[in-house]
Protein backbone atom coordinates (compact mmCIF):
# COMPACT_ATOMS: atom_id res chain seq x y z
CA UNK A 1 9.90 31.25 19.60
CA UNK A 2 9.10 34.32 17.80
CA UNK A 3 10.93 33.33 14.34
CA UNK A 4 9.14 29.52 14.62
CA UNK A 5 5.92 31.11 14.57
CA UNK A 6 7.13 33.24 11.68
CA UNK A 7 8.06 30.65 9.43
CA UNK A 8 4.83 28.52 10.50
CA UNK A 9 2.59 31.28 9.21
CA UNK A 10 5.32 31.70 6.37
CA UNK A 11 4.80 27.97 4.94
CA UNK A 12 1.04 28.19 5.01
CA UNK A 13 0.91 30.93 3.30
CA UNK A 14 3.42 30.16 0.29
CA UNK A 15 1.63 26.68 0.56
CA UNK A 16 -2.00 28.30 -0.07
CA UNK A 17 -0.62 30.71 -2.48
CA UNK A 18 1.08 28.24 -4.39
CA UNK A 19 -2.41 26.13 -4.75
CA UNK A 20 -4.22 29.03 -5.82
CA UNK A 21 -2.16 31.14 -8.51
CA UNK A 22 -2.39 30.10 -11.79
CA UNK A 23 1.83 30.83 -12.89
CA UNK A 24 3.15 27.86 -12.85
CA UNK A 25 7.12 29.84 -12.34
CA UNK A 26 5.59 31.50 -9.21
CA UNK A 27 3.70 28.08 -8.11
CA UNK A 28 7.41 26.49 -7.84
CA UNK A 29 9.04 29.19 -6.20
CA UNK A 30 6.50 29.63 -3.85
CA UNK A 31 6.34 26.00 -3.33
CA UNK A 32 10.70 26.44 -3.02
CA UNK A 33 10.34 29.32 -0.10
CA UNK A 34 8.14 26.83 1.90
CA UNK A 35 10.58 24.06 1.69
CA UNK A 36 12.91 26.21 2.39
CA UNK A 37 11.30 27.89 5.64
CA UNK A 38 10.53 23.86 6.42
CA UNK A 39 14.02 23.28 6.77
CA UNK A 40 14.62 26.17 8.83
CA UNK A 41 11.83 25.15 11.00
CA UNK A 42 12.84 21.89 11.58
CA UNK A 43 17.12 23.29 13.03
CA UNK A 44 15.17 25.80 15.04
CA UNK A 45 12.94 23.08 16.55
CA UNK A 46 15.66 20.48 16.95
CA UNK A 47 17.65 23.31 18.77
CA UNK A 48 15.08 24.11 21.35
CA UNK A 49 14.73 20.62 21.78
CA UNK A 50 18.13 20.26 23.03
């Protein structure tokens, strides 16, 4: 439960990052790590699920 609240607070913050920095490079990757942590989320809560 630990790591799901981890990537939670992960994705908002890459998410409000990404709105507010003006690089547009940094923007995508940020925007990339929250996708990324998404995906994670979404095996870890399909797993618990189970």
């Amino acid at each position: 439960m630990a790591r799901i609240a981890y990537l939670k607070e992960q994705i908002a913050r890459a998410e409000r990052l990404a709105k507010a920095i003006l690089d547009q490079q940094t923007a995508e990757r940020l925007q990339a790590f929250a996708a990324e942590c998404r995906a994670e989320l979404q095996v870890l809560t399909l797993r618990t699920a189970a």
